[in-house]
C-alpha atoms as a PDB file:
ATOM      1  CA  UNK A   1      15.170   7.861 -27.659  1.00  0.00           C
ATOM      2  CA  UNK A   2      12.287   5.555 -29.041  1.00  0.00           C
ATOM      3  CA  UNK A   3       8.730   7.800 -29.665  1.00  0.00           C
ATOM      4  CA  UNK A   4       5.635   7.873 -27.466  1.00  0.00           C
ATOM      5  CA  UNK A   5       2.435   6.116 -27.494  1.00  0.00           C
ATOM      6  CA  UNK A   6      -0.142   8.498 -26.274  1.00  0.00           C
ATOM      7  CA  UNK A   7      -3.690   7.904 -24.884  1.00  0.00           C
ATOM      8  CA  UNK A   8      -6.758  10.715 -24.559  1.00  0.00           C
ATOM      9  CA  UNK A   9      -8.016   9.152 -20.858  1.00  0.00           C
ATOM     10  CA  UNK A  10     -11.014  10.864 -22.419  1.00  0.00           C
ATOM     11  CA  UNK A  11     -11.489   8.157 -25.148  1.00  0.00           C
ATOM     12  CA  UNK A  12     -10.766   5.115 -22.876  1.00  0.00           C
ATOM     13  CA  UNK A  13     -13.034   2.378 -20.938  1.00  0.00           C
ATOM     14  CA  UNK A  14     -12.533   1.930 -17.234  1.00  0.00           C
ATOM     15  CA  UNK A  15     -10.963  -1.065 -17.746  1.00  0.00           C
ATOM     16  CA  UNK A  16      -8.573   0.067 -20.146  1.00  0.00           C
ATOM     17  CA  UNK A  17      -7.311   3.536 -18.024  1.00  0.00           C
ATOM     18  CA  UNK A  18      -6.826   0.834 -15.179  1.00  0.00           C
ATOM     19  CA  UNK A  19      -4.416  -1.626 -17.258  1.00  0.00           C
ATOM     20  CA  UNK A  20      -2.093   1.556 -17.890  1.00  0.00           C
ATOM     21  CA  UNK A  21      -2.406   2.523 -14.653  1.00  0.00           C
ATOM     22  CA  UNK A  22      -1.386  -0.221 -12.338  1.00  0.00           C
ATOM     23  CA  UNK A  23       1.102  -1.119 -15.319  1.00  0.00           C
ATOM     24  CA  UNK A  24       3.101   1.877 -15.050  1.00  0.00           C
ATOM     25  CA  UNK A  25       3.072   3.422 -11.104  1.00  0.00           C
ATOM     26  CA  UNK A  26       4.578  -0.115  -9.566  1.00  0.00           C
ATOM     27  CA  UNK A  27       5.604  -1.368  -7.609  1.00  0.00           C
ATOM     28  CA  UNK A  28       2.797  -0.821  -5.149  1.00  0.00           C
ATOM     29  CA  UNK A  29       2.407  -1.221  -1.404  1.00  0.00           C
ATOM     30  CA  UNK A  30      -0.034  -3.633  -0.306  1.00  0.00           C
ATOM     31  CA  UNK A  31      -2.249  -2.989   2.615  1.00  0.00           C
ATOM     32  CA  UNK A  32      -3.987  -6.214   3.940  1.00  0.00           C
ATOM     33  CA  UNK A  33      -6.608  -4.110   5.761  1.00  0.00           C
ATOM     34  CA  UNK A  34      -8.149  -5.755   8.742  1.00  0.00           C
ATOM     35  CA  UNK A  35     -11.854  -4.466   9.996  1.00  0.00           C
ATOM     36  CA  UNK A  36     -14.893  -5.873  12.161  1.00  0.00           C
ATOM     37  CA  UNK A  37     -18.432  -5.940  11.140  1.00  0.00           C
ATOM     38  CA  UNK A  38     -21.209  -4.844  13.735  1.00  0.00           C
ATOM     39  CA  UNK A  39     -21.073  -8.157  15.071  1.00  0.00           C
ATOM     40  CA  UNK A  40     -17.523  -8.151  15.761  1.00  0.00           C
ATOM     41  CA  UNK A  41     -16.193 -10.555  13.244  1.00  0.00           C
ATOM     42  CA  UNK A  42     -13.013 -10.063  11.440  1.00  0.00           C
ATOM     43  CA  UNK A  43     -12.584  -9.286   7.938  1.00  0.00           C
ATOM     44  CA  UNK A  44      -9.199  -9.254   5.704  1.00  0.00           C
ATOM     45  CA  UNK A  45      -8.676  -7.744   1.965  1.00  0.00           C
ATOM     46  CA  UNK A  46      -5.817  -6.563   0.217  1.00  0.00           C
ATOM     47  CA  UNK A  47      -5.489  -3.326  -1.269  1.00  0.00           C
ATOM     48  CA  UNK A  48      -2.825  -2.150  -3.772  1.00  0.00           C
ATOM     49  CA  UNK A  49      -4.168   0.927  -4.522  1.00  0.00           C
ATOM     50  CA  UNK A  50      -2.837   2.294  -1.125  1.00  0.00           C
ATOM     51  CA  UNK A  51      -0.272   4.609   0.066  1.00  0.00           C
ATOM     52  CA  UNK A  52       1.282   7.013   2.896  1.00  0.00           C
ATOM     53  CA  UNK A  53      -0.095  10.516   2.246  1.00  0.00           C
ATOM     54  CA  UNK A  54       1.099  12.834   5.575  1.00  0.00           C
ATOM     55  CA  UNK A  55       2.693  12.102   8.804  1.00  0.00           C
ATOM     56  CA  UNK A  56       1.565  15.329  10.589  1.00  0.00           C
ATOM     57  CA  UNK A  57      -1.529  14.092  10.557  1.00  0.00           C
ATOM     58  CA  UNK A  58      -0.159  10.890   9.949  1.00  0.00           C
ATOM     59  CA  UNK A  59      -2.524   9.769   6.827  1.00  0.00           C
ATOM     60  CA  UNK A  60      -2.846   6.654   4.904  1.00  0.00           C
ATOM     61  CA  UNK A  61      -5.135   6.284   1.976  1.00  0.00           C
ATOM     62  CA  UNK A  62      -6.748   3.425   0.360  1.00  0.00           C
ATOM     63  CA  UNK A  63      -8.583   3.235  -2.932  1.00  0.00           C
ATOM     64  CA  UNK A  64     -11.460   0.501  -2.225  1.00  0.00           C
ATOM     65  CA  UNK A  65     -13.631  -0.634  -4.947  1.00  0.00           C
ATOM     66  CA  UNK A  66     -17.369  -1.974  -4.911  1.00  0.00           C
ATOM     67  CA  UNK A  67     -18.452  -4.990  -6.076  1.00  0.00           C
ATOM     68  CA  UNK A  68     -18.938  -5.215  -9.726  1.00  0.00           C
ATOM     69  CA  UNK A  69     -22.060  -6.661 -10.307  1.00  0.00           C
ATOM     70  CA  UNK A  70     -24.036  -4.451  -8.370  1.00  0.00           C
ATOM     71  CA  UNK A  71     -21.445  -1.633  -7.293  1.00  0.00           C
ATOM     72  CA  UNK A  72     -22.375  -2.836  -3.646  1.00  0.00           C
ATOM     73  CA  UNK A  73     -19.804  -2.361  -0.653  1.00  0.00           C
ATOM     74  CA  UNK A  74     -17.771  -4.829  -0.032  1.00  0.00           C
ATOM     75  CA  UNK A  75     -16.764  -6.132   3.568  1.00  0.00           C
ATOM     76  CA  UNK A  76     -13.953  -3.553   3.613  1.00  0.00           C
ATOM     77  CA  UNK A  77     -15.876  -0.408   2.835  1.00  0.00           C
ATOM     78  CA  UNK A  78     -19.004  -1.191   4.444  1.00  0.00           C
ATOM     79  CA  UNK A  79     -16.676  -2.068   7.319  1.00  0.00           C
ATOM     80  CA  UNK A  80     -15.102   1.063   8.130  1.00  0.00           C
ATOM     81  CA  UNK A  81     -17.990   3.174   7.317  1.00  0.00           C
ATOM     82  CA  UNK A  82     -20.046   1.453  10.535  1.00  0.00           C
ATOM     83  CA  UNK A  83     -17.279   1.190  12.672  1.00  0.00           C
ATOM     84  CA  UNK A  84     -14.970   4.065  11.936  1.00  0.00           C
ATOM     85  CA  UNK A  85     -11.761   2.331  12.575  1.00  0.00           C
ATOM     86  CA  UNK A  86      -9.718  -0.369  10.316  1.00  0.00           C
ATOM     87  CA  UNK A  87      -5.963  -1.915  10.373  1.00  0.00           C
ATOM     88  CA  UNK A  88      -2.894  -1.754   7.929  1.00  0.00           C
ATOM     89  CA  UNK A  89      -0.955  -4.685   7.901  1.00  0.00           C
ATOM     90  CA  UNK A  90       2.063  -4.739   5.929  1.00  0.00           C
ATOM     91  CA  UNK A  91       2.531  -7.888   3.649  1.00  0.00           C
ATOM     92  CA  UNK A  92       6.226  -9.444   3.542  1.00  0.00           C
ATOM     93  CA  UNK A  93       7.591 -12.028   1.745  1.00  0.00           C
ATOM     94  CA  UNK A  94       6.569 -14.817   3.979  1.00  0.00           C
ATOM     95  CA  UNK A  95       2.948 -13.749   4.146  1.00  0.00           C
ATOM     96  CA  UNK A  96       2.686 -13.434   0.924  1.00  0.00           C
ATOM     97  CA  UNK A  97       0.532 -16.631   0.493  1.00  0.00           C
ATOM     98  CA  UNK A  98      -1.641 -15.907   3.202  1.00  0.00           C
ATOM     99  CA  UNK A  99      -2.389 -12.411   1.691  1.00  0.00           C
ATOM    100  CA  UNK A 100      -3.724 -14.265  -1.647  1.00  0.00           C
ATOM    101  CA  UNK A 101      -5.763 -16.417   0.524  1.00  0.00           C
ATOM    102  CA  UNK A 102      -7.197 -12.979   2.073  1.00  0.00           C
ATOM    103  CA  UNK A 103      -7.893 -12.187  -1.975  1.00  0.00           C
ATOM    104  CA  UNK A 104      -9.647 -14.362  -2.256  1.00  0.00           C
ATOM    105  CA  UNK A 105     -13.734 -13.658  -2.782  1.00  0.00           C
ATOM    106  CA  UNK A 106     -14.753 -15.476  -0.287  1.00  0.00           C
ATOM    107  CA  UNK A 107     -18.780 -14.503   1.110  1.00  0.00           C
ATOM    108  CA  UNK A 108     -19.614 -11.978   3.841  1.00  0.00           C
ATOM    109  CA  UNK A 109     -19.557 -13.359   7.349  1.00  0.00           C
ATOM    110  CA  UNK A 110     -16.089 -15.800   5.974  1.00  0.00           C
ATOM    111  CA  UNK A 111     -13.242 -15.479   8.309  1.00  0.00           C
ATOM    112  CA  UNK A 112     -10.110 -14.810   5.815  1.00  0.00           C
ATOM    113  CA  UNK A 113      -7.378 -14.700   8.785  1.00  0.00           C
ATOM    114  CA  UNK A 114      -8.540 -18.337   9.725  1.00  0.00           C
ATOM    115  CA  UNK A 115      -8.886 -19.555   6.523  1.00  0.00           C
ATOM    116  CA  UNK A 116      -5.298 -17.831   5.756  1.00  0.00           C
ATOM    117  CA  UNK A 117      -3.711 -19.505   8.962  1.00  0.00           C
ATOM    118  CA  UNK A 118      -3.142 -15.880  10.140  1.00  0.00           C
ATOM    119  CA  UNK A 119      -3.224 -14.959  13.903  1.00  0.00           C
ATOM    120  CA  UNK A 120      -5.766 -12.408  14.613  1.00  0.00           C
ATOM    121  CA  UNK A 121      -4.489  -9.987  17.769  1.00  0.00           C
ATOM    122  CA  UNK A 122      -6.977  -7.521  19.369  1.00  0.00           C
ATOM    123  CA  UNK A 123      -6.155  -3.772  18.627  1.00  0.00           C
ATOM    124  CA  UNK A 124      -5.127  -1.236  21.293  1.00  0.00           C
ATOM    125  CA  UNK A 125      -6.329   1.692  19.944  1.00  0.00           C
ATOM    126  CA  UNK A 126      -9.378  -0.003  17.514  1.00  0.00           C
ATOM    127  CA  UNK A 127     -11.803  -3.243  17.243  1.00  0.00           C
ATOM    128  CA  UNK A 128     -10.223  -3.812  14.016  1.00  0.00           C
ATOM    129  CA  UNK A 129      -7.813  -6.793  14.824  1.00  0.00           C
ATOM    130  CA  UNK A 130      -3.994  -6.554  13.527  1.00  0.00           C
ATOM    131  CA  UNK A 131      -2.152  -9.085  12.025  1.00  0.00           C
ATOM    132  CA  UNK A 132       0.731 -11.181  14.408  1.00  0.00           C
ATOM    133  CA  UNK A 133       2.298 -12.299  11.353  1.00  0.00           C
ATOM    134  CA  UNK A 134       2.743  -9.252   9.803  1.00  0.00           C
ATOM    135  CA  UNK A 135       5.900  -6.799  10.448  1.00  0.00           C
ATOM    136  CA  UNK A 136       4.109  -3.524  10.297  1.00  0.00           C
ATOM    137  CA  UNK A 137       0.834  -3.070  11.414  1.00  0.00           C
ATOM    138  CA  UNK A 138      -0.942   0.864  11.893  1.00  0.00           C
ATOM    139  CA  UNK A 139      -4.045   1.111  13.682  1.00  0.00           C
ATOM    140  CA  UNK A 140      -6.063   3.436  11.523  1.00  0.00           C
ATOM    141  CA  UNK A 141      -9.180   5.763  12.538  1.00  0.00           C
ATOM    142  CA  UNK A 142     -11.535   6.723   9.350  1.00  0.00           C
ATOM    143  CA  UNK A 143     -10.270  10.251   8.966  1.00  0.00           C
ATOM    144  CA  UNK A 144     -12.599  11.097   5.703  1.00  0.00           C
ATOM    145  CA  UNK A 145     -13.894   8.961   3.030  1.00  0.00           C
ATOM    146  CA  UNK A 146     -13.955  10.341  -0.577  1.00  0.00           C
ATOM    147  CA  UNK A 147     -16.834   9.214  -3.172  1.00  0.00           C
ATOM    148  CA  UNK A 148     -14.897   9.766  -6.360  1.00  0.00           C
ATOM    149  CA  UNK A 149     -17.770   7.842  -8.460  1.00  0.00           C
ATOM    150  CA  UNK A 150     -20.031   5.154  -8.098  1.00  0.00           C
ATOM    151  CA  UNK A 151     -17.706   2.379  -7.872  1.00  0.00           C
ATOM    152  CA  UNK A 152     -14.601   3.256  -6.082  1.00  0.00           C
ATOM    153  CA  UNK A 153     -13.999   5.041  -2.542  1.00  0.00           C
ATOM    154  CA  UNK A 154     -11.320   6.871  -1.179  1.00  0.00           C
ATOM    155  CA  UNK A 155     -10.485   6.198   2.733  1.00  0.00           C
ATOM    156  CA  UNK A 156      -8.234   8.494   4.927  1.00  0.00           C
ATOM    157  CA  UNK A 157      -7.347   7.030   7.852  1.00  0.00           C
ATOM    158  CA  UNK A 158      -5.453   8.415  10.667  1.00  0.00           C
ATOM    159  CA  UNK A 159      -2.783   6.277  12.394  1.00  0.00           C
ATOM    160  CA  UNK A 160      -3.525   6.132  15.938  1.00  0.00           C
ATOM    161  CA  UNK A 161      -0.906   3.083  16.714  1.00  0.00           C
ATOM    162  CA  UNK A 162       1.984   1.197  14.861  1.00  0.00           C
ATOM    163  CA  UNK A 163       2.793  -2.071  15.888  1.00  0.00           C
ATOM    164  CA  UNK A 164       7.184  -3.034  14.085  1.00  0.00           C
ATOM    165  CA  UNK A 165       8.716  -6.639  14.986  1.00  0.00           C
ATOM    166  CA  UNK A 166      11.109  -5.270  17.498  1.00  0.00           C
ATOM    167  CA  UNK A 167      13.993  -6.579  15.509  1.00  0.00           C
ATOM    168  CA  UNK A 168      12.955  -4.220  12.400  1.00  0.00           C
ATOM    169  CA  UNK A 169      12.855  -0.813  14.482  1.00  0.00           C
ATOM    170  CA  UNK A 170      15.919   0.674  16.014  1.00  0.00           C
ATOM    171  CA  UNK A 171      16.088   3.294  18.385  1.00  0.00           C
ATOM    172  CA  UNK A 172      16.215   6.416  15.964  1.00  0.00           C
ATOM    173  CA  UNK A 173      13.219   5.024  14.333  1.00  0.00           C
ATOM    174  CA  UNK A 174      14.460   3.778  11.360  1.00  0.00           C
ATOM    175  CA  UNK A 175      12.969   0.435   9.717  1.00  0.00           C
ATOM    176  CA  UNK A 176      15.459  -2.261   8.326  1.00  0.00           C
ATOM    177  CA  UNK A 177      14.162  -2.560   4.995  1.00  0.00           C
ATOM    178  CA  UNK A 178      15.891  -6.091   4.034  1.00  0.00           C
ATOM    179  CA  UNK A 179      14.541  -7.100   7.062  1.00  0.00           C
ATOM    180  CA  UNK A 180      11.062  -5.857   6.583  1.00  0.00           C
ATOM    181  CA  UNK A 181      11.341  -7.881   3.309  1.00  0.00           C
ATOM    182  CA  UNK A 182       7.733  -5.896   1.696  1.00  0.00           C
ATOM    183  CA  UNK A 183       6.280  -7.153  -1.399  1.00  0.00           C
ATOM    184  CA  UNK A 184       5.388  -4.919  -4.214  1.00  0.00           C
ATOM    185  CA  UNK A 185       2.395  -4.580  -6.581  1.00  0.00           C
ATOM    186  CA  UNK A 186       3.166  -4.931 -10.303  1.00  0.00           C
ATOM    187  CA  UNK A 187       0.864  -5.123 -13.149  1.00  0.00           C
ATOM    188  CA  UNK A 188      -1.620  -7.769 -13.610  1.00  0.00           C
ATOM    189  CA  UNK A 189      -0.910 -10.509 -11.377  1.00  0.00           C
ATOM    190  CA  UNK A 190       2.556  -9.655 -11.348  1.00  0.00           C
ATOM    191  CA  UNK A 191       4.352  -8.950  -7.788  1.00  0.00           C
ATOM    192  CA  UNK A 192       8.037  -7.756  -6.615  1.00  0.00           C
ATOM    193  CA  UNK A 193      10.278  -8.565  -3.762  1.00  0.00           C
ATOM    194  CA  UNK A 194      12.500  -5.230  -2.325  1.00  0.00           C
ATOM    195  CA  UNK A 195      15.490  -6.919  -1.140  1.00  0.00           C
ATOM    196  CA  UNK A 196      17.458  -5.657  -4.196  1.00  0.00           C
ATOM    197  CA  UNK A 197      18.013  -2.201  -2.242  1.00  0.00           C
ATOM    198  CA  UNK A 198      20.041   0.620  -2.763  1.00  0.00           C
ATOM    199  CA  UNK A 199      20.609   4.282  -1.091  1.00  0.00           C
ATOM    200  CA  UNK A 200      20.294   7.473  -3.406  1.00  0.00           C
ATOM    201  CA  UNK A 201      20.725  10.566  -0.846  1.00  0.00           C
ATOM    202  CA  UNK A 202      19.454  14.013  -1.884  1.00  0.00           C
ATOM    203  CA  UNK A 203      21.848  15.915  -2.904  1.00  0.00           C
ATOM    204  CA  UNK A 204      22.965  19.434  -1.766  1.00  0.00           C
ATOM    205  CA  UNK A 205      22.548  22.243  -4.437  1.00  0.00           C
ATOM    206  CA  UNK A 206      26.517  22.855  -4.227  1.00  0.00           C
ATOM    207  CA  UNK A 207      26.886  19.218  -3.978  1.00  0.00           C
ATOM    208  CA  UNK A 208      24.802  19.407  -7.464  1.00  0.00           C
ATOM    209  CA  UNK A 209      26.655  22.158  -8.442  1.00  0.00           C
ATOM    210  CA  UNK A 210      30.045  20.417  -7.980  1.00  0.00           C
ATOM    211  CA  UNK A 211      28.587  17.277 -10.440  1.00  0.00           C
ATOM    212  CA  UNK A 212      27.950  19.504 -13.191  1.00  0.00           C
ATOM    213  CA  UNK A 213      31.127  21.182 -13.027  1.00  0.00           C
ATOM    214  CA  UNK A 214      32.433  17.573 -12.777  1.00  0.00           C
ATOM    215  CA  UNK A 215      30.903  16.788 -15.998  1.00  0.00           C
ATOM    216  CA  UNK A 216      31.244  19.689 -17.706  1.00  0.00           C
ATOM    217  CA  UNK A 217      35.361  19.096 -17.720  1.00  0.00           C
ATOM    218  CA  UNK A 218      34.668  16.062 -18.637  1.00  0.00           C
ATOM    219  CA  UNK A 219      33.253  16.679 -21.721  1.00  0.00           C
ATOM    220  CA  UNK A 220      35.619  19.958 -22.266  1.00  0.00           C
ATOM    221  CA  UNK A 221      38.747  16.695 -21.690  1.00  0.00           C
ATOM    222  CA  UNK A 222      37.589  14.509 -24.255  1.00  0.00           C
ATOM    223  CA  UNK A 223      36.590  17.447 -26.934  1.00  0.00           C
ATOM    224  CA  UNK A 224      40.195  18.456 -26.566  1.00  0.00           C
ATOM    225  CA  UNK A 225      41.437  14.900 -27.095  1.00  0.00           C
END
């Protein structure tokens, strides 16, 4: 086993905590969030820093940044905080493209679904707008936001609605992975597909139990060899 390289997060620049970070706890989901300004118009960022925290209440979290030149909100954040409400879309493989376009920092007011060629559909539950194109897509109402310093937010949102392509979903709830076909967050610009899947069940403690004894004759077999 080779040594460690260890780092006091104490002694580092912001920039230089978030290169380990997002280099090491990958792949990421990617939320392309969907909002609406006070005016109605739509609005469409991606967020890696984003997750599934509870299901009872059924929680997502994203980690939204300001800008960087003058920590102001952006669309996303300034978003949600007048209207209370925003959408996760899931990105697959074949929006992929269309997520970068939504990356891209385009100024306030710019729709990034029509610029992306994405089809904007009117929420049930929100005025957020969800994404046709996309497999997944939770309507989300601001649960709490978190100010964990001057540049970066925390948003809990409850899930109020999912919207699954009917062929993904079966009728125990379960989600066809290879079919959902997600795309991961690496580091840097760096992204991965999830179609190289596998199943590890949980095992038992006597099911444990039974591996270890497994081994353990193993190793008593070849000693005796």
């Amino acid at each position: 086993m080779s040594g460690n390289t260890s780092f006091d997060f104490g002694t580092l620049s912001e920039r230089e905590k978030y290169k380990l970070l997002i280099g090491a706890v990958v792949p990421r989901p990617i939320a392309l969030v969907t909002t609406v300004d006070t005016q109605g118009r739509a609005n469409a960022a991606p967020f890696s820093f984003f997750n599934c925290l509870s299901a009872e209440p059924a929680i997502l979290a994203l980690g939204v940044e300001n800008r960087h030149q003058d920590l102001a909100f952006k669309d996303t954040s300034r978003n949600i905080r007048t209207t209370g409400v925003f959408t996760v879309n899931i990105v697959s493989d074949s929006i992929l493209e269309a997520m970068n376009v939504c990356a891209v920092p385009f100024e306030p007011g710019i729709d990034e679904l029509r610029e992306a060629g994405l089809t904007a559909v009117a929420g049930d539950k929100v005025a957020s707008p969800r994404i046709a194109e996309s497999p997944v897509a939770f309507e989300c109402r601001q649960h709490v936001t978190l100010e964990i310093g001057a540049s970066r937010q925390i948003v809990l949102g409850e899930v109020l609605a999912a919207h699954i392509h009917s062929p993904l979903v079966n009728d125990r709830l379960h989600i066809d992975p290879y079919g959902l076909d997600a795309i991961g967050r690496m580091g840097g610009h760096g992204y991965a597909r999830t179609r190289d899947y596998f199943d590890l069940p949980t095992m038992t403690v006597s099911e444990w139990e039974d591996v270890k004894r497994a081994a353990a004759g193993g190793v008593r077999k070849t000693s005796s060899n």
